[in-house]
PDB file of N, CA and C in Angstrom:
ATOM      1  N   UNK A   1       0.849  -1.176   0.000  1.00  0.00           N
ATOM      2  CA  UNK A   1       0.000   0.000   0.000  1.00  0.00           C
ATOM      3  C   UNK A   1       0.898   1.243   0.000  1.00  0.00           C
ATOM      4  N   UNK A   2       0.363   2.137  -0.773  1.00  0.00           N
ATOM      5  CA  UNK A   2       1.424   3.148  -0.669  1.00  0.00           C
ATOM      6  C   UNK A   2       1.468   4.314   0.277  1.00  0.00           C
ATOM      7  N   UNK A   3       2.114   5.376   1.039  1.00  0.00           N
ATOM      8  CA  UNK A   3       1.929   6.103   2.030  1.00  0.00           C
ATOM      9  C   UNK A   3       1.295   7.178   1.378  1.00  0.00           C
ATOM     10  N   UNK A   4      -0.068   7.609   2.311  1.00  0.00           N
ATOM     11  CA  UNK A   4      -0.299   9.070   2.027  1.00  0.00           C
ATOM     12  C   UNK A   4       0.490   9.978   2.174  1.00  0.00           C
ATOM     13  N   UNK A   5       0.215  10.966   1.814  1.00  0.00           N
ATOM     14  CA  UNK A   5       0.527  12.475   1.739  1.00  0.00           C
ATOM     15  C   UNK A   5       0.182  13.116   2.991  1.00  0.00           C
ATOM     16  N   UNK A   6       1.141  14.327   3.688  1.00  0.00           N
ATOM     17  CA  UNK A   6       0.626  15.084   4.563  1.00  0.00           C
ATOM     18  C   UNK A   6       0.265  16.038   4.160  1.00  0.00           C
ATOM     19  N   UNK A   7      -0.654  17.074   4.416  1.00  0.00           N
ATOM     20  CA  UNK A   7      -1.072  18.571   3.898  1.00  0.00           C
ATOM     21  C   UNK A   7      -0.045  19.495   3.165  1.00  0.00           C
ATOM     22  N   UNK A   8       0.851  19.361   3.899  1.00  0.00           N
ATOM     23  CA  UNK A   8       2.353  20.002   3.575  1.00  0.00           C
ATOM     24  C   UNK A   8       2.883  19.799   2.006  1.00  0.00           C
ATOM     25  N   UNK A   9       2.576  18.317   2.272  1.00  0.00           N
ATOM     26  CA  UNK A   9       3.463  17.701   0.882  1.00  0.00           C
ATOM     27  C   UNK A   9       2.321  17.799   0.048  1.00  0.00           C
ATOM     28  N   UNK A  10       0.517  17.341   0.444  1.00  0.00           N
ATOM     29  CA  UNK A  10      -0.004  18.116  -1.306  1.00  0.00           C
ATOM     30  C   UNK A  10       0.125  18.943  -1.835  1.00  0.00           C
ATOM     31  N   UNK A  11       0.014  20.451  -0.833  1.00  0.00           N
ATOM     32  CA  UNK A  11       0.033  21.413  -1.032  1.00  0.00           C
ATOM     33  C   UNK A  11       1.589  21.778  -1.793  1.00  0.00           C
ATOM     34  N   UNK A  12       2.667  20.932  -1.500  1.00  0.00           N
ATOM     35  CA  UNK A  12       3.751  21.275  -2.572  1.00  0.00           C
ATOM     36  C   UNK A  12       3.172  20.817  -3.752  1.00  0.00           C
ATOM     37  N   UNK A  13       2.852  19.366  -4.021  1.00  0.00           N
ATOM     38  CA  UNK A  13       2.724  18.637  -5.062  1.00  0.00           C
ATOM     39  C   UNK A  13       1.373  19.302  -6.099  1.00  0.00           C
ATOM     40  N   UNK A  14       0.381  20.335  -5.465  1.00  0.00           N
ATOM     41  CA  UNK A  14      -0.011  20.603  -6.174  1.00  0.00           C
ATOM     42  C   UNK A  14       0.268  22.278  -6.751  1.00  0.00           C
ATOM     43  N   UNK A  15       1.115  22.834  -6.262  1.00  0.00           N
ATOM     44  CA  UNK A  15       1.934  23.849  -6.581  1.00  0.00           C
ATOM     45  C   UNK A  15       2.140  23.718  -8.091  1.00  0.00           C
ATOM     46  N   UNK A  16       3.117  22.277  -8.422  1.00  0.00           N
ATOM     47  CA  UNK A  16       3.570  21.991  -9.030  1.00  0.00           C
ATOM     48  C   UNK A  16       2.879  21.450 -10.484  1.00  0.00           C
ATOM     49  N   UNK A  17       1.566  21.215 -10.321  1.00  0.00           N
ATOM     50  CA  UNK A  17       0.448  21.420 -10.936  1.00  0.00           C
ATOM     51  C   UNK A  17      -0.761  22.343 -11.137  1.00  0.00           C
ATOM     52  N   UNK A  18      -0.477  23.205 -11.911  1.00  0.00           N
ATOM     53  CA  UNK A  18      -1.639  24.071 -12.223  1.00  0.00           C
ATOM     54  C   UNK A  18      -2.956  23.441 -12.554  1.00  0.00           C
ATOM     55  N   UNK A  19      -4.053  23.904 -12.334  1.00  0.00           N
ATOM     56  CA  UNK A  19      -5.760  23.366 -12.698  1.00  0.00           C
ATOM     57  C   UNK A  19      -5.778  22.058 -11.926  1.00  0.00           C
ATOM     58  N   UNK A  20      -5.018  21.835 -10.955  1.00  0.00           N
ATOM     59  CA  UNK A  20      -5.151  21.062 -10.036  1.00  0.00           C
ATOM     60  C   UNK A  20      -5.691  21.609  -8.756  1.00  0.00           C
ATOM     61  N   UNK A  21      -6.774  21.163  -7.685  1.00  0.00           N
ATOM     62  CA  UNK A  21      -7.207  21.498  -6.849  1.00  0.00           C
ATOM     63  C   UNK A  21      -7.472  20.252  -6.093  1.00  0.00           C
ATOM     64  N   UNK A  22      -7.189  20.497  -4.611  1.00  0.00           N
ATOM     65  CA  UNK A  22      -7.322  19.609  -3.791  1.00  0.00           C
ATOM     66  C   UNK A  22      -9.317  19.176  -3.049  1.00  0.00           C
ATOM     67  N   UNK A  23      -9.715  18.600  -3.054  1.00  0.00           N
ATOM     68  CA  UNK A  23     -11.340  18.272  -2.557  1.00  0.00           C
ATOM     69  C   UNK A  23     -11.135  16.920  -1.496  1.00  0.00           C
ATOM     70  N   UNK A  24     -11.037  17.499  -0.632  1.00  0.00           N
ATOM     71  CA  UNK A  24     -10.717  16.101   0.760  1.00  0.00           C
ATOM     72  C   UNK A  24      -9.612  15.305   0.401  1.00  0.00           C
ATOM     73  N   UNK A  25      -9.818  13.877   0.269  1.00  0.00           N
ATOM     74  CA  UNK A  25      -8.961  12.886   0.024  1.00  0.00           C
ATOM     75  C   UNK A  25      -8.922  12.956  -1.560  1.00  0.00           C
ATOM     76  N   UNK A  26      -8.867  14.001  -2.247  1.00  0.00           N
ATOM     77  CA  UNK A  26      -9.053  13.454  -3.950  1.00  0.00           C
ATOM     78  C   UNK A  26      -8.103  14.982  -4.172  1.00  0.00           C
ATOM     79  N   UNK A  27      -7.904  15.064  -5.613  1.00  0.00           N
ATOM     80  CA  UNK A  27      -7.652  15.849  -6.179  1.00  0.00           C
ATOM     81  C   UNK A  27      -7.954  16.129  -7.268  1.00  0.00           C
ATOM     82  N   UNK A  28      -8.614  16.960  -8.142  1.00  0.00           N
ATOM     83  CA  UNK A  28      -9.847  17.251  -8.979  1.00  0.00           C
ATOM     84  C   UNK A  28      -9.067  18.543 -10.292  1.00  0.00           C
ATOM     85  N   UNK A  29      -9.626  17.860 -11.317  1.00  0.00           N
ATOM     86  CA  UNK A  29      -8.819  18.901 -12.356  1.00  0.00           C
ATOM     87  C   UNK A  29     -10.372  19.315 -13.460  1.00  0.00           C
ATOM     88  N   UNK A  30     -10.863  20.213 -13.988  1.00  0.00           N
ATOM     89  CA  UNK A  30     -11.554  20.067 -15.346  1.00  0.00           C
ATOM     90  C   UNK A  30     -10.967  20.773 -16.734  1.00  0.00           C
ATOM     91  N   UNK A  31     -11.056  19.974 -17.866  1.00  0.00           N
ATOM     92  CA  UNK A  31     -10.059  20.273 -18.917  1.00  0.00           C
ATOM     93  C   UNK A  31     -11.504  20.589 -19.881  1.00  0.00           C
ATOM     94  N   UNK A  32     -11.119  21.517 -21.023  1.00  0.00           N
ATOM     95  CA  UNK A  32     -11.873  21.508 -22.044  1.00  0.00           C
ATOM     96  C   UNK A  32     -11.528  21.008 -23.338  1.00  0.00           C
ATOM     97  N   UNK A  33     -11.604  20.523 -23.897  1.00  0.00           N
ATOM     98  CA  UNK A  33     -11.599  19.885 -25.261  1.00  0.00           C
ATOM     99  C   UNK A  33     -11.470  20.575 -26.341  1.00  0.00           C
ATOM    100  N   UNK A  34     -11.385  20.581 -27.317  1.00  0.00           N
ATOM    101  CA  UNK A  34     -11.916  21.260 -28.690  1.00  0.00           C
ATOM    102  C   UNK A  34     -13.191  20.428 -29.454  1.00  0.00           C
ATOM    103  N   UNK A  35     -13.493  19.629 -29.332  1.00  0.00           N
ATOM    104  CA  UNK A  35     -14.268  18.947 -30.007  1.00  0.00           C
ATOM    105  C   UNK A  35     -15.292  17.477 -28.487  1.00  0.00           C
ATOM    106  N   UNK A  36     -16.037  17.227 -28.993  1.00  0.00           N
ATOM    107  CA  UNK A  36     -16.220  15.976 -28.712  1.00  0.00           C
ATOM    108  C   UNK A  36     -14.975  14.714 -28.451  1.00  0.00           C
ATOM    109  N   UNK A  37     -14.942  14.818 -29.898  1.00  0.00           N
ATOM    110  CA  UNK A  37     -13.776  13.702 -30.385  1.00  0.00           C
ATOM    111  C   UNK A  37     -12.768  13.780 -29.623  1.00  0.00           C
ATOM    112  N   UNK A  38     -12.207  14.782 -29.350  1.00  0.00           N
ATOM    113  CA  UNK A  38     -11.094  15.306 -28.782  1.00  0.00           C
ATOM    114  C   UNK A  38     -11.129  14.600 -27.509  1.00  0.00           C
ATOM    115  N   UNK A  39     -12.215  15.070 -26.843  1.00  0.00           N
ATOM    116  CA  UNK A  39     -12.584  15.411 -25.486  1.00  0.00           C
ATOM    117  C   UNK A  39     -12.379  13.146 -25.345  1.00  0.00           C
ATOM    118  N   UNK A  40     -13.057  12.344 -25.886  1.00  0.00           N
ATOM    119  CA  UNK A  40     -13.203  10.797 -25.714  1.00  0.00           C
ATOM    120  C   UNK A  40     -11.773  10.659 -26.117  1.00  0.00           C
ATOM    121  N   UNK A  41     -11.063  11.022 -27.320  1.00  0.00           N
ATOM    122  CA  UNK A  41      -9.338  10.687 -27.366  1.00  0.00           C
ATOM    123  C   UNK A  41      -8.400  11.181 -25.978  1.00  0.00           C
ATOM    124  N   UNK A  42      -8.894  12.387 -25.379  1.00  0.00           N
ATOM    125  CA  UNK A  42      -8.285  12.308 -24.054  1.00  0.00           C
ATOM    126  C   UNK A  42      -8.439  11.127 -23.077  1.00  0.00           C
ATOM    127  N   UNK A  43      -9.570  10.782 -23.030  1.00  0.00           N
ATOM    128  CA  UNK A  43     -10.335  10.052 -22.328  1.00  0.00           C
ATOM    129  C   UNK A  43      -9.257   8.521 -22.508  1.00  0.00           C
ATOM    130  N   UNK A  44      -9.390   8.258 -23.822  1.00  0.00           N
ATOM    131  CA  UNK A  44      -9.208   6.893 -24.228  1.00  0.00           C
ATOM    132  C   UNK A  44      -7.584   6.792 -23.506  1.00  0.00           C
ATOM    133  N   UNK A  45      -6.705   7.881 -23.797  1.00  0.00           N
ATOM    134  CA  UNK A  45      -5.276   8.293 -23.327  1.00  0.00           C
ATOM    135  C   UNK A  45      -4.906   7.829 -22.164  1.00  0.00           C
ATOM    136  N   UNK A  46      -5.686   8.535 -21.606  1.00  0.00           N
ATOM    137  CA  UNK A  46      -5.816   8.660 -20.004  1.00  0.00           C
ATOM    138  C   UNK A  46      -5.460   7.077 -19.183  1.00  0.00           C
ATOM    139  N   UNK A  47      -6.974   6.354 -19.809  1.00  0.00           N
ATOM    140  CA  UNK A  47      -7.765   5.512 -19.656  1.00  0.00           C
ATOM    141  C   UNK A  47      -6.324   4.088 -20.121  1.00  0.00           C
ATOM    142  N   UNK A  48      -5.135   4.457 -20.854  1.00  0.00           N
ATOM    143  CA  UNK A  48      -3.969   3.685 -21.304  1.00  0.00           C
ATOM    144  C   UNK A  48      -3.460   4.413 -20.455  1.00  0.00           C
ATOM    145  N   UNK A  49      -2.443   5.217 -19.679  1.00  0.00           N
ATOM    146  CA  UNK A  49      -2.050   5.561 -18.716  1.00  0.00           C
ATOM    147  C   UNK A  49      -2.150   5.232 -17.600  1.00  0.00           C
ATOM    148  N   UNK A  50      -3.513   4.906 -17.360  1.00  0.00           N
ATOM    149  CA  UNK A  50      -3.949   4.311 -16.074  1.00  0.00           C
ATOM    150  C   UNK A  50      -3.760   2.758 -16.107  1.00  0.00           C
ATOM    151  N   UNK A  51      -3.940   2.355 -16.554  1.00  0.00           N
ATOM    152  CA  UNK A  51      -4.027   0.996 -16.473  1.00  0.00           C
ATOM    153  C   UNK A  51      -2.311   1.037 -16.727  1.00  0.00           C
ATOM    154  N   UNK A  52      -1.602   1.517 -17.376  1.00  0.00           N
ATOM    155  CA  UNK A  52       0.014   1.020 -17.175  1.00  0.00           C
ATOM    156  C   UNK A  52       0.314   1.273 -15.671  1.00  0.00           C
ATOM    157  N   UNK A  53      -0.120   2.583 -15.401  1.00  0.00           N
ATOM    158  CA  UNK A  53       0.137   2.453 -13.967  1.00  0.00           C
ATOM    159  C   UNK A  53      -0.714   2.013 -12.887  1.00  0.00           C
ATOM    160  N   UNK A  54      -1.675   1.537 -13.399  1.00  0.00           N
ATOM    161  CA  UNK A  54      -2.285   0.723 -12.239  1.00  0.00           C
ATOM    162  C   UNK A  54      -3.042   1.287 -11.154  1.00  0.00           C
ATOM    163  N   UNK A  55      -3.524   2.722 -12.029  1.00  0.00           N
ATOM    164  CA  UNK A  55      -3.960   3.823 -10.861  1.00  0.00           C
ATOM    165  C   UNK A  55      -5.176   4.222 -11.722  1.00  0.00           C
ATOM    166  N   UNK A  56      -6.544   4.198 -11.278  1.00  0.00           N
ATOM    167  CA  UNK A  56      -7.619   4.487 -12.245  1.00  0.00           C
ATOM    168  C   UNK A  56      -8.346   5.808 -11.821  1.00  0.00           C
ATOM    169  N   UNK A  57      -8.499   7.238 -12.192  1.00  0.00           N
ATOM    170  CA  UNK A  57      -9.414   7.786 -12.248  1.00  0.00           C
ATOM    171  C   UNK A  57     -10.810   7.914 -12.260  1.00  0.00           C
ATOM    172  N   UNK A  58     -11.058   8.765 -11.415  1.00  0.00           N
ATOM    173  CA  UNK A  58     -13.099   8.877 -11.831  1.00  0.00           C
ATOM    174  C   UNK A  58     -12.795   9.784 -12.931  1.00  0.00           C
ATOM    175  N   UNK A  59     -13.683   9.964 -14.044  1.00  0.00           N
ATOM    176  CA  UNK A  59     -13.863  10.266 -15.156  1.00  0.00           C
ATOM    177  C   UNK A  59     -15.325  10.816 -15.457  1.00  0.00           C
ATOM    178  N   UNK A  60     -15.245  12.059 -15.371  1.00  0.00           N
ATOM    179  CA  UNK A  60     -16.866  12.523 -15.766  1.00  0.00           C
ATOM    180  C   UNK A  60     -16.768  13.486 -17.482  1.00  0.00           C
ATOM    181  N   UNK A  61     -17.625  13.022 -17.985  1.00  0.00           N
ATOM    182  CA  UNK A  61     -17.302  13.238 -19.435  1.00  0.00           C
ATOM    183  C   UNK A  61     -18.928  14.281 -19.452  1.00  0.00           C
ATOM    184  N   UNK A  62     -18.796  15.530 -19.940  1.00  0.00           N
ATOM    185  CA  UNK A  62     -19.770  16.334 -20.123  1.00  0.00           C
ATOM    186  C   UNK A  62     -19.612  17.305 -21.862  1.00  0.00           C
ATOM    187  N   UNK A  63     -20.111  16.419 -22.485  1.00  0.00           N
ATOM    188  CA  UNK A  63     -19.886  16.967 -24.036  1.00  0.00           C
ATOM    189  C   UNK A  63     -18.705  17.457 -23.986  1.00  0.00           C
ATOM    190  N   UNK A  64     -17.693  18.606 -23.671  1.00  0.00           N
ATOM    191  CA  UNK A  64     -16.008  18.725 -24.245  1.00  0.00           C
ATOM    192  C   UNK A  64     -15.283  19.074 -22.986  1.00  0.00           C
ATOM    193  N   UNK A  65     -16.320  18.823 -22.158  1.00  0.00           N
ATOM    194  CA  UNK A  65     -15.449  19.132 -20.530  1.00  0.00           C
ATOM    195  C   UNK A  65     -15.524  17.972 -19.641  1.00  0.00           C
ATOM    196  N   UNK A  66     -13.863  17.694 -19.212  1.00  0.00           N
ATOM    197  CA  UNK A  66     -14.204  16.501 -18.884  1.00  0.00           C
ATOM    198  C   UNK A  66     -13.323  16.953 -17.242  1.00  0.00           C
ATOM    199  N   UNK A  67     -13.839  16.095 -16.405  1.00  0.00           N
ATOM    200  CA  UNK A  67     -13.340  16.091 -15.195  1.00  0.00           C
ATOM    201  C   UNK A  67     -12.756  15.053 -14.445  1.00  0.00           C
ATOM    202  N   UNK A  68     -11.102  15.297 -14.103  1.00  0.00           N
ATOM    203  CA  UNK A  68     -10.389  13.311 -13.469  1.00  0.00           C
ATOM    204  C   UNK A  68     -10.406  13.902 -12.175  1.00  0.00           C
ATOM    205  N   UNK A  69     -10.402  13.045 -11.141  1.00  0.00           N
ATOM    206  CA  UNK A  69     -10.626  12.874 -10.022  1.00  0.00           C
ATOM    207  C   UNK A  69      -9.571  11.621  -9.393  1.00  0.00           C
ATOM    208  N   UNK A  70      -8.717  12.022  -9.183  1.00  0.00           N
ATOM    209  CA  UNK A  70      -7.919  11.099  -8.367  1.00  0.00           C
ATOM    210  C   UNK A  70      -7.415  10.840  -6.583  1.00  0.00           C
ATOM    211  N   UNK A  71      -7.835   9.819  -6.351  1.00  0.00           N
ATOM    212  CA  UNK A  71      -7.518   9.476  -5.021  1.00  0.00           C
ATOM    213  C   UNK A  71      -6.836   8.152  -4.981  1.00  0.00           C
ATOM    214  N   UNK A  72      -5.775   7.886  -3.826  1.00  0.00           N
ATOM    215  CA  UNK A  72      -5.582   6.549  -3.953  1.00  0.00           C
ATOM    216  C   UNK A  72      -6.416   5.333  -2.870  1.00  0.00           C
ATOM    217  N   UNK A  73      -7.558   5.102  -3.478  1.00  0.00           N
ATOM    218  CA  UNK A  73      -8.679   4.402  -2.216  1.00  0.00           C
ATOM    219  C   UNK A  73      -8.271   3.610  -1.237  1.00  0.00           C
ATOM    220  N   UNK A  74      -7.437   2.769  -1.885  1.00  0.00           N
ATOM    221  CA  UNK A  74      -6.942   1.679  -0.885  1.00  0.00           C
ATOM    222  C   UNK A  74      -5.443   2.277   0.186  1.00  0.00           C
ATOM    223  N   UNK A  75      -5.077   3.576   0.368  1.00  0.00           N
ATOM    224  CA  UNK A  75      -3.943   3.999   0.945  1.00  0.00           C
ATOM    225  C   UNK A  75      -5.128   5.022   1.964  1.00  0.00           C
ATOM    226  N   UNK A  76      -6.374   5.527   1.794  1.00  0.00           N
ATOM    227  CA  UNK A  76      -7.202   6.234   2.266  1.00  0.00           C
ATOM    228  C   UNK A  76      -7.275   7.573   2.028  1.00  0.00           C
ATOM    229  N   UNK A  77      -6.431   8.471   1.100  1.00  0.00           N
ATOM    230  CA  UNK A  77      -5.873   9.601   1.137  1.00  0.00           C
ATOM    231  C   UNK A  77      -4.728   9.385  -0.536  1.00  0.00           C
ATOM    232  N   UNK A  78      -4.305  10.512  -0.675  1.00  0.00           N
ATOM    233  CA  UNK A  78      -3.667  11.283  -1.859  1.00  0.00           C
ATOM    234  C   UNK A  78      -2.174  10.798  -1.318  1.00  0.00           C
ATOM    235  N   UNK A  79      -1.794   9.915  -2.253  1.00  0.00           N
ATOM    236  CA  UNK A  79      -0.335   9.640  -2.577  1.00  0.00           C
ATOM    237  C   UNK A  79       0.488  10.066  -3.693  1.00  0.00           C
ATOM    238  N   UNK A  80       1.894   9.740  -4.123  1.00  0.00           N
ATOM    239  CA  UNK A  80       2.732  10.184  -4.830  1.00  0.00           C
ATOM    240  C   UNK A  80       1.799   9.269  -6.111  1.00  0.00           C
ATOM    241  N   UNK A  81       1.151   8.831  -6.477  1.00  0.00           N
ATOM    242  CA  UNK A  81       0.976   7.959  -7.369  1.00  0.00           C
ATOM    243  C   UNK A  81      -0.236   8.743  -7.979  1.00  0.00           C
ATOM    244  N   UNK A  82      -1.016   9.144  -7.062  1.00  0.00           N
ATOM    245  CA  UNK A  82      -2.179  10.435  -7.793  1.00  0.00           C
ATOM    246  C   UNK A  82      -1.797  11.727  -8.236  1.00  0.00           C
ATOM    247  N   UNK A  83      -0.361  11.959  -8.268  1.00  0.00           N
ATOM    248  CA  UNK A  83       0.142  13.548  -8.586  1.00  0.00           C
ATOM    249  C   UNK A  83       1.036  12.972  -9.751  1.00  0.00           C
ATOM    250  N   UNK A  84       1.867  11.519  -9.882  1.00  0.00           N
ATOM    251  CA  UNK A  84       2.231  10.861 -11.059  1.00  0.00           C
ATOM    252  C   UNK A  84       1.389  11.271 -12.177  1.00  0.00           C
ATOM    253  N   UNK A  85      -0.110  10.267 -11.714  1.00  0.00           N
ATOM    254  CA  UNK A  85      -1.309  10.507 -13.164  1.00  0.00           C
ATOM    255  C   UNK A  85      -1.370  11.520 -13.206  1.00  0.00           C
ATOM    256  N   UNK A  86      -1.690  12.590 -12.337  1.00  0.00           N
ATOM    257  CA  UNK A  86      -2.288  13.442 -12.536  1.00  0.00           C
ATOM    258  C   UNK A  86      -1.380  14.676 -13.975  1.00  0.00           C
ATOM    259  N   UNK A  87      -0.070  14.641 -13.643  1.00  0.00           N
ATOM    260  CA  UNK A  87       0.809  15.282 -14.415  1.00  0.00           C
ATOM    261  C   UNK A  87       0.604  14.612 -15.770  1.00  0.00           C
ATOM    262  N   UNK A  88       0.343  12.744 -16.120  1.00  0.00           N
ATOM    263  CA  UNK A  88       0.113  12.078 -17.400  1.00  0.00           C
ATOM    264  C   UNK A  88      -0.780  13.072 -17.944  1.00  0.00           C
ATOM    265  N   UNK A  89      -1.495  13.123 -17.241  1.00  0.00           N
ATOM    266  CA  UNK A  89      -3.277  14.053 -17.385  1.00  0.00           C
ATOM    267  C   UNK A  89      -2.917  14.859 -18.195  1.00  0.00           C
ATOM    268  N   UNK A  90      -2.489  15.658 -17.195  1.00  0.00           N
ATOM    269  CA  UNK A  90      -2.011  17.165 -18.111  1.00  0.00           C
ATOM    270  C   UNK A  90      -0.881  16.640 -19.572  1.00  0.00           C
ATOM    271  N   UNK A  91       0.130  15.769 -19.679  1.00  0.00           N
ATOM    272  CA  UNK A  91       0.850  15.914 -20.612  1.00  0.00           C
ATOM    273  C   UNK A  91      -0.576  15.649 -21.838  1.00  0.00           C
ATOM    274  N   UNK A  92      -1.072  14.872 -21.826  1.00  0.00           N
ATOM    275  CA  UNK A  92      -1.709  13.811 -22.467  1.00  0.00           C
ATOM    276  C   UNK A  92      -2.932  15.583 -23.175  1.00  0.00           C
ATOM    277  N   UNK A  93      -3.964  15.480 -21.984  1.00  0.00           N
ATOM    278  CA  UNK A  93      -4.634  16.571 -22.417  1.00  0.00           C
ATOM    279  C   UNK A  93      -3.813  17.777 -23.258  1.00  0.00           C
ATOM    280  N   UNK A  94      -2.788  17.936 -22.593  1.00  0.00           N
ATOM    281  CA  UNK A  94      -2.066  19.049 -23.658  1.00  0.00           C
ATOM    282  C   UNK A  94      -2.064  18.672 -25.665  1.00  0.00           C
ATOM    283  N   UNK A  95      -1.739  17.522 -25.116  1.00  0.00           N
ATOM    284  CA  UNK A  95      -1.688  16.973 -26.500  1.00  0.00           C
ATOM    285  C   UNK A  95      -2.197  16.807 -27.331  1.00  0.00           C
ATOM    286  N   UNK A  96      -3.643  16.887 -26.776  1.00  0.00           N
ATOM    287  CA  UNK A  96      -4.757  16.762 -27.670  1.00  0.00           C
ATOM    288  C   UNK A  96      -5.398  18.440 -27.670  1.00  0.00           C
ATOM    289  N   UNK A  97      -4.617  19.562 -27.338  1.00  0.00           N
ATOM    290  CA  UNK A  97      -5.353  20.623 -27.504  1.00  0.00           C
ATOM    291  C   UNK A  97      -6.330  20.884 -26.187  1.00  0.00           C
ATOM    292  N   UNK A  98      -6.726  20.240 -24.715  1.00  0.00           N
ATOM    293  CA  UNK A  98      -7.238  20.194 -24.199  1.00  0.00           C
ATOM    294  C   UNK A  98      -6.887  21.228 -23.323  1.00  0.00           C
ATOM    295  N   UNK A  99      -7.487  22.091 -22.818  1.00  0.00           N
ATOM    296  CA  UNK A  99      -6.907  23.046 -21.415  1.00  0.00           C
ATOM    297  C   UNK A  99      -8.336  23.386 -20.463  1.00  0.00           C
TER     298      UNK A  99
END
């Protein structure tokens, strides 16, 4: 299981991520798309990211705005492994034009 995070250390780790915001035990981003298409090719990205690392997102898909939500459930709290994806997030969304 991996160790949570103390307040101290999200609050660095999300410094270090812009459109990142902390919500209890999670950490919450919303990206916009250019398209639909766009918006499900982020999705699909993501969705291969996660599964290499073994860390899965909530995923709310709203026509070109989409919202990840990461916590690590089984550690109870926000680890180094939810600020990992979370940065995939952003490379990935960048890539597709997403902000």
């Amino acid at each position: 299981m991996a160790d949570t995070l103390d307040d101290d250390a999200v609050a660095g780790r999300l410094r270090e991520l812009p459109g990142w915001a902390r919500d209890g035990n999670a950490i919450r981003r919303q990206v916009r798309a250019p398209s639909f298409l766009a918006g499900i090719d982020v999705v699909t990205d993501v969705a291969r990211a996660a599964e290499d690392a073994d860390h899965h997102p909530d995923i709310d898909i709203r026509w070109r705005t989409l919202t990840f939500t990461l916590s690590t459930h089984s550690a109870g709290g926000l680890t180094g492994k939810d600020f990992a994806l979370a940065a995939a997030i952003d490379e990935i969304a960048a890539r597709h034009g997403a902000g």
